[in-house]
PDB file of N, CA and C in Angstrom:
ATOM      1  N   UNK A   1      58.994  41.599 133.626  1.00  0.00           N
ATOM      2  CA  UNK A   1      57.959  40.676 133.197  1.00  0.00           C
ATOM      3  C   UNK A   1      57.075  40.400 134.401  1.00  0.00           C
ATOM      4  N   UNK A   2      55.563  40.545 134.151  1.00  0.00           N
ATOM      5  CA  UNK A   2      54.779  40.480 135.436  1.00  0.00           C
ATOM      6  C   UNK A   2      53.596  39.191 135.208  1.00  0.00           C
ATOM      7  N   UNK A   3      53.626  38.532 135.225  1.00  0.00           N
ATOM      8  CA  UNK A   3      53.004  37.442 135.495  1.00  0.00           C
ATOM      9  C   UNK A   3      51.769  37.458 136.431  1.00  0.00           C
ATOM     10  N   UNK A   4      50.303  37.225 135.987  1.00  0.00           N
ATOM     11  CA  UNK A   4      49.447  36.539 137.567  1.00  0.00           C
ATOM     12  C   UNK A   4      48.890  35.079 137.234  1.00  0.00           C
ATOM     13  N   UNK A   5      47.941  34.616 138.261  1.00  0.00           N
ATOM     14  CA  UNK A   5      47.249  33.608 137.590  1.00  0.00           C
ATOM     15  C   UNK A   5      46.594  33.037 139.059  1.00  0.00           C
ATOM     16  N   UNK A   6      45.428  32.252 139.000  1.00  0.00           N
ATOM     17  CA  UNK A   6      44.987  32.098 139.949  1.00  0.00           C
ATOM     18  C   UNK A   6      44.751  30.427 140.275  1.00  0.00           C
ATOM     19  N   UNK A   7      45.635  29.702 138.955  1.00  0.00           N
ATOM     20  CA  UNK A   7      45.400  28.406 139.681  1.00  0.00           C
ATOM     21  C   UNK A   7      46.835  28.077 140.073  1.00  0.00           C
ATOM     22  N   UNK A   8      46.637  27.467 140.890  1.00  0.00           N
ATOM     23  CA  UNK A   8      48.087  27.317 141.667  1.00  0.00           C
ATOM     24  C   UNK A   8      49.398  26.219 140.800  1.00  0.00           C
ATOM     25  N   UNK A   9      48.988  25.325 140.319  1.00  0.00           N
ATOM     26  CA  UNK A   9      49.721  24.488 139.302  1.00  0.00           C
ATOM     27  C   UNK A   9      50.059  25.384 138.361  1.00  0.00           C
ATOM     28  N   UNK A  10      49.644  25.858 137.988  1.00  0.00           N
ATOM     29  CA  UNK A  10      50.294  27.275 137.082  1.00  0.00           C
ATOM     30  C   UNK A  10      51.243  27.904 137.406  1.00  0.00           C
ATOM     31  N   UNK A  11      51.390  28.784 138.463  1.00  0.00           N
ATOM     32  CA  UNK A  11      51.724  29.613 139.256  1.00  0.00           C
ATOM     33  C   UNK A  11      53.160  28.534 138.953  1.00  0.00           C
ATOM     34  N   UNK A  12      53.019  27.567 139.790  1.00  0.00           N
ATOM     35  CA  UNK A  12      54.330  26.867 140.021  1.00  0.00           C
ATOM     36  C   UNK A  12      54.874  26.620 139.207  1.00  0.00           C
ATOM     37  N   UNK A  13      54.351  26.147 137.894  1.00  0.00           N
ATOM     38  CA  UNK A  13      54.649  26.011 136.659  1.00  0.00           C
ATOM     39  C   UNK A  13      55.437  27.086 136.388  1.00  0.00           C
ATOM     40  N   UNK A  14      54.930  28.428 135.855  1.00  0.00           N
ATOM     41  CA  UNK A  14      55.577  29.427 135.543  1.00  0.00           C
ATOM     42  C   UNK A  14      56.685  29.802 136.764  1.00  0.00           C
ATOM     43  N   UNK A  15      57.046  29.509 137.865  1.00  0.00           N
ATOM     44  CA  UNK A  15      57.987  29.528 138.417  1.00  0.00           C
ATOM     45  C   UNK A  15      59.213  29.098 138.250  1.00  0.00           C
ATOM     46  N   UNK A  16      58.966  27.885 137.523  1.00  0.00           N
ATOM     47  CA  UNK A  16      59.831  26.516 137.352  1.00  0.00           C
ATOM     48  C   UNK A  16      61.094  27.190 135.626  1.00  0.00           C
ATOM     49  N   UNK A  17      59.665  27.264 135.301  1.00  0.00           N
ATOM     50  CA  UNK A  17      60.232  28.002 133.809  1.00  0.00           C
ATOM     51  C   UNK A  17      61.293  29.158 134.079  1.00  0.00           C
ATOM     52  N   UNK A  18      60.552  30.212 134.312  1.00  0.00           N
ATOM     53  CA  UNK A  18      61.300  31.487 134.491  1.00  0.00           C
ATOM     54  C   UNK A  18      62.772  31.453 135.452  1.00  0.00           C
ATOM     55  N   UNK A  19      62.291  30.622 136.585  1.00  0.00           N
ATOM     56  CA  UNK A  19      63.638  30.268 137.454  1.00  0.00           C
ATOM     57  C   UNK A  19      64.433  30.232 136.534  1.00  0.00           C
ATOM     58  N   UNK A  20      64.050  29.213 135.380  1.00  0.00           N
ATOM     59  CA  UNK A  20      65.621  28.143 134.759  1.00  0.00           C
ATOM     60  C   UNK A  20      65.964  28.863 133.305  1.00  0.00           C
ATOM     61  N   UNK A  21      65.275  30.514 133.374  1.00  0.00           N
ATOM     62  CA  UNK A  21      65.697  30.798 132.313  1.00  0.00           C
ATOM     63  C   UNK A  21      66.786  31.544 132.409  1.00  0.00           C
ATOM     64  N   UNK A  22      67.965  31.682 131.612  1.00  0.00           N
ATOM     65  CA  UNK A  22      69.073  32.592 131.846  1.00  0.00           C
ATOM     66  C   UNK A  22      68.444  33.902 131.667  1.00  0.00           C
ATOM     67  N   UNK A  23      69.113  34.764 131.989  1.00  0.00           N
ATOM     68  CA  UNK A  23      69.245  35.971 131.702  1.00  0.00           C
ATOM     69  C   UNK A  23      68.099  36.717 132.205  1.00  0.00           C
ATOM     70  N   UNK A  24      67.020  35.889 133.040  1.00  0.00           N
ATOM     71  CA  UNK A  24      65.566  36.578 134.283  1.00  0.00           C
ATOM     72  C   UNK A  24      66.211  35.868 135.761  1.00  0.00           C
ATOM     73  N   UNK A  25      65.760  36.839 136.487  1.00  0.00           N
ATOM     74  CA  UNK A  25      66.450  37.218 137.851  1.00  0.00           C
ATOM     75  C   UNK A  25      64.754  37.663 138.643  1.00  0.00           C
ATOM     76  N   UNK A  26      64.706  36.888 139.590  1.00  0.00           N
ATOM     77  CA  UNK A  26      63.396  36.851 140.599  1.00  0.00           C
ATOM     78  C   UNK A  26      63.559  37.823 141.128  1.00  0.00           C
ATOM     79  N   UNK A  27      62.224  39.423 140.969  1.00  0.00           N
ATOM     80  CA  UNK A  27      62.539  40.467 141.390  1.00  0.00           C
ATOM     81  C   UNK A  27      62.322  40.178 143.611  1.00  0.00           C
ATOM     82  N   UNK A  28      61.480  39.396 143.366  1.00  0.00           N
ATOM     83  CA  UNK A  28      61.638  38.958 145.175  1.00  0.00           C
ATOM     84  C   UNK A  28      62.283  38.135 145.539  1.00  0.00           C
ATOM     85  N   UNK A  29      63.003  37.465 145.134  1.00  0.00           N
ATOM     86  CA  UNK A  29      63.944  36.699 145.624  1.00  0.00           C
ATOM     87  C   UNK A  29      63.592  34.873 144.819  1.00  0.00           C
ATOM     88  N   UNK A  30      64.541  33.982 144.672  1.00  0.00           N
ATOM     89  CA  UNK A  30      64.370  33.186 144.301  1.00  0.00           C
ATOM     90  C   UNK A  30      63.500  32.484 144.801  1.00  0.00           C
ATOM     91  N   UNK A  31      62.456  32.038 143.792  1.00  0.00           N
ATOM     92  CA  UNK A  31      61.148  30.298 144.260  1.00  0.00           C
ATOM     93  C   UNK A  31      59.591  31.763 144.865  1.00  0.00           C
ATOM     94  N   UNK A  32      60.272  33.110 144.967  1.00  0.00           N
ATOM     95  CA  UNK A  32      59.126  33.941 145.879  1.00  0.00           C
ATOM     96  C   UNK A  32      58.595  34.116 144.762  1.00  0.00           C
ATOM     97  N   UNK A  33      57.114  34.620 145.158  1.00  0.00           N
ATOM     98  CA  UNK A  33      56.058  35.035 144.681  1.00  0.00           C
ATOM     99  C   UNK A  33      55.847  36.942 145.149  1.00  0.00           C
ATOM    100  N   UNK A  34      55.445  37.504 144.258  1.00  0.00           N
ATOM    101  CA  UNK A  34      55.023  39.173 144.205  1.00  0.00           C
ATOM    102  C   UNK A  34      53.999  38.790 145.372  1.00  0.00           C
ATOM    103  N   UNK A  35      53.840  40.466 145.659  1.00  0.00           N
ATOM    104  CA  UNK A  35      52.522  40.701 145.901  1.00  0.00           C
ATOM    105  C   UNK A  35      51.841  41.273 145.382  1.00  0.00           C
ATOM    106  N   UNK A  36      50.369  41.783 144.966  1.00  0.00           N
ATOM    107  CA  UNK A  36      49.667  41.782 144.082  1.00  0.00           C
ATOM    108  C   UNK A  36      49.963  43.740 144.177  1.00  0.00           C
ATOM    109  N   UNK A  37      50.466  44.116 143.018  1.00  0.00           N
ATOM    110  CA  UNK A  37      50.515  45.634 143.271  1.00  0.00           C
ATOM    111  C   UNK A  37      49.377  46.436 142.581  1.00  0.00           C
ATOM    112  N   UNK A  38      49.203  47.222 143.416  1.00  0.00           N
ATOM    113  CA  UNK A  38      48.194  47.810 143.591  1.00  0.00           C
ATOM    114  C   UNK A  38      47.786  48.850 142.018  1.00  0.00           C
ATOM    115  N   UNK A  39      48.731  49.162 141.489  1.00  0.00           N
ATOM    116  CA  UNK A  39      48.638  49.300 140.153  1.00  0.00           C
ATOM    117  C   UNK A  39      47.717  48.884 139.075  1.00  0.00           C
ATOM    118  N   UNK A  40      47.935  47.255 139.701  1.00  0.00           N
ATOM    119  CA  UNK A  40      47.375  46.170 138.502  1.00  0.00           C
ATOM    120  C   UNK A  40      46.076  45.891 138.846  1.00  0.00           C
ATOM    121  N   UNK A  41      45.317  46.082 137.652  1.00  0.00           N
ATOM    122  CA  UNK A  41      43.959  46.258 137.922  1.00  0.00           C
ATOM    123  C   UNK A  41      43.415  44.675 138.742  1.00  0.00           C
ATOM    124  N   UNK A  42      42.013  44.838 139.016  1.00  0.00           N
ATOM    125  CA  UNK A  42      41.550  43.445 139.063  1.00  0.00           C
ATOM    126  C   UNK A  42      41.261  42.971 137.828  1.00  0.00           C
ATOM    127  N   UNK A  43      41.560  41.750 137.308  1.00  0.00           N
ATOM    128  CA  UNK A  43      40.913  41.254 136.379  1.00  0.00           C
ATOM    129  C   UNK A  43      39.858  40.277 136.818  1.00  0.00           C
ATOM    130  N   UNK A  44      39.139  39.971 135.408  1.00  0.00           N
ATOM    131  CA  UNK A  44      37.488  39.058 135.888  1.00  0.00           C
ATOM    132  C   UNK A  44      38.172  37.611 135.918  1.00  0.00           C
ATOM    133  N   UNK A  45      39.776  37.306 135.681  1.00  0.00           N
ATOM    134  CA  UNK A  45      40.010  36.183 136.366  1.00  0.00           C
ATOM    135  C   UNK A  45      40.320  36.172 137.538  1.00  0.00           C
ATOM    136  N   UNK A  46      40.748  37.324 137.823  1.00  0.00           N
ATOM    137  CA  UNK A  46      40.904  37.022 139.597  1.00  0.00           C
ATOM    138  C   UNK A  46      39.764  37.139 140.065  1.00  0.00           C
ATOM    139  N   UNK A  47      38.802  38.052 139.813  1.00  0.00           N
ATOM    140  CA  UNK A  47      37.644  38.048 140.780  1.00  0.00           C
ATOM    141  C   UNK A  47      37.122  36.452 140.707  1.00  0.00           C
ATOM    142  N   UNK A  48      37.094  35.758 139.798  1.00  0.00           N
ATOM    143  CA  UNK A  48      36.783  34.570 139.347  1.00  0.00           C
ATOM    144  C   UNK A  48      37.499  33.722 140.633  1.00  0.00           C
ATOM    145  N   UNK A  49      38.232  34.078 140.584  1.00  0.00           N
ATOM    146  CA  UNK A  49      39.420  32.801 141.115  1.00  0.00           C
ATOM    147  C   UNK A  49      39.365  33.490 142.720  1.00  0.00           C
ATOM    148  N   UNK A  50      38.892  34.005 142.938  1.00  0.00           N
ATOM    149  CA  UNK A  50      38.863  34.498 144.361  1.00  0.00           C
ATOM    150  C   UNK A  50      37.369  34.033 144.997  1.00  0.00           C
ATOM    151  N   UNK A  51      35.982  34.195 143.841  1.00  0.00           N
ATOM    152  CA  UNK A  51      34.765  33.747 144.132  1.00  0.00           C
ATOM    153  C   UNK A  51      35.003  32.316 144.584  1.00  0.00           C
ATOM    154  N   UNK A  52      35.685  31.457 143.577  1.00  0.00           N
ATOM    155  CA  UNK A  52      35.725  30.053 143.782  1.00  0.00           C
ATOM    156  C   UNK A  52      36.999  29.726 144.649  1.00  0.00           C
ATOM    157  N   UNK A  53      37.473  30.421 145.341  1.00  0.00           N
ATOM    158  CA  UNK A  53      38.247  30.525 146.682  1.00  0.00           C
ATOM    159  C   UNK A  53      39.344  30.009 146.199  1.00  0.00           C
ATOM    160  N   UNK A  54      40.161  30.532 145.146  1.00  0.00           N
ATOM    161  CA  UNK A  54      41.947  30.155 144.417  1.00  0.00           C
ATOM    162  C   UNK A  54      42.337  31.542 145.056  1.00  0.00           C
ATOM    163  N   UNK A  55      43.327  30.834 145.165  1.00  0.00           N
ATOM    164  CA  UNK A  55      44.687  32.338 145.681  1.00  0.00           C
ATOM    165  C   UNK A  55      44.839  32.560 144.065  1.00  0.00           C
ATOM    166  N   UNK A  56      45.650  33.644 144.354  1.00  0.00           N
ATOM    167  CA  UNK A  56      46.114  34.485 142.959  1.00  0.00           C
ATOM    168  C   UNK A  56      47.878  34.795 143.367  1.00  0.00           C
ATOM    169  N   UNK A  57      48.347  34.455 142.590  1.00  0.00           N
ATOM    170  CA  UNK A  57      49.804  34.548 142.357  1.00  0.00           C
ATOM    171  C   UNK A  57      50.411  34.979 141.168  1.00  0.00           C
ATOM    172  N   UNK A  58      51.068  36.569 142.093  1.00  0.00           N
ATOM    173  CA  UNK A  58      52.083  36.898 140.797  1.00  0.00           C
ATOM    174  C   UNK A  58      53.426  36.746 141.238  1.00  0.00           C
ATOM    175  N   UNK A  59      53.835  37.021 139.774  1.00  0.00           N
ATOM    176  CA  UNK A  59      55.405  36.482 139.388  1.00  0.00           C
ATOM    177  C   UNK A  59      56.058  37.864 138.958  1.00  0.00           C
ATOM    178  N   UNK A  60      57.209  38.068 139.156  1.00  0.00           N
ATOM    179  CA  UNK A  60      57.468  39.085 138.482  1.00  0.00           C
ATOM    180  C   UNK A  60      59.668  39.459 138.379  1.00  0.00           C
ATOM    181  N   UNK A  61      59.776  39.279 137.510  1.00  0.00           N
ATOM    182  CA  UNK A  61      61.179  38.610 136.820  1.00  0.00           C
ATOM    183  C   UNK A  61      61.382  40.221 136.225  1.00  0.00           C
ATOM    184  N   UNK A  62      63.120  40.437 136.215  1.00  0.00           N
ATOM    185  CA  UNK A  62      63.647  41.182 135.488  1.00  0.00           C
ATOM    186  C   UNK A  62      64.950  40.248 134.867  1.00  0.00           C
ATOM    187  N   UNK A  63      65.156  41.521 133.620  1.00  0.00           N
ATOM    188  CA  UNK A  63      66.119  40.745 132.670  1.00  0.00           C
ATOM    189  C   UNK A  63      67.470  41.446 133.947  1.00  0.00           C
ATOM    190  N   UNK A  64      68.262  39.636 134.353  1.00  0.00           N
ATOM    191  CA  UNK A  64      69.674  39.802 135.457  1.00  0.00           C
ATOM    192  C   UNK A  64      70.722  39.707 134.504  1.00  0.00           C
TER     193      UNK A  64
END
């Protein structure tokens, strides 16, 4: 499961969740955040969220 998002209350939000769900396991380690792989396109929310100077944070969980 790959997750982004560029406002930060979010980000943490969806951290909080996924942490406390059974059976997903933090592919970087617990409370960490991805880095943005190079795969994944830009979207016009990140360019968005990068114009108006938001970090962008992904998440990215496997079933543990």
């Amino acid at each position: 499961l790959h997750l982004a998002t560029d406002w930060e209350d979010y980000a943490q939000q969806m951290m909080t969740v996924l942490s406390a769900t059974a059976g997903l396991v933090n592919a970087h380690g617990e409370g960490q955040f991805a880095p943005r792989p190079e795969h994944r396109p830009l979207t016009k929310f990140e360019v968005r969220g990068e114009r108006l100077g938001h970090g962008v944070w992904d998440l990215v969980f496997r079933r543990g």
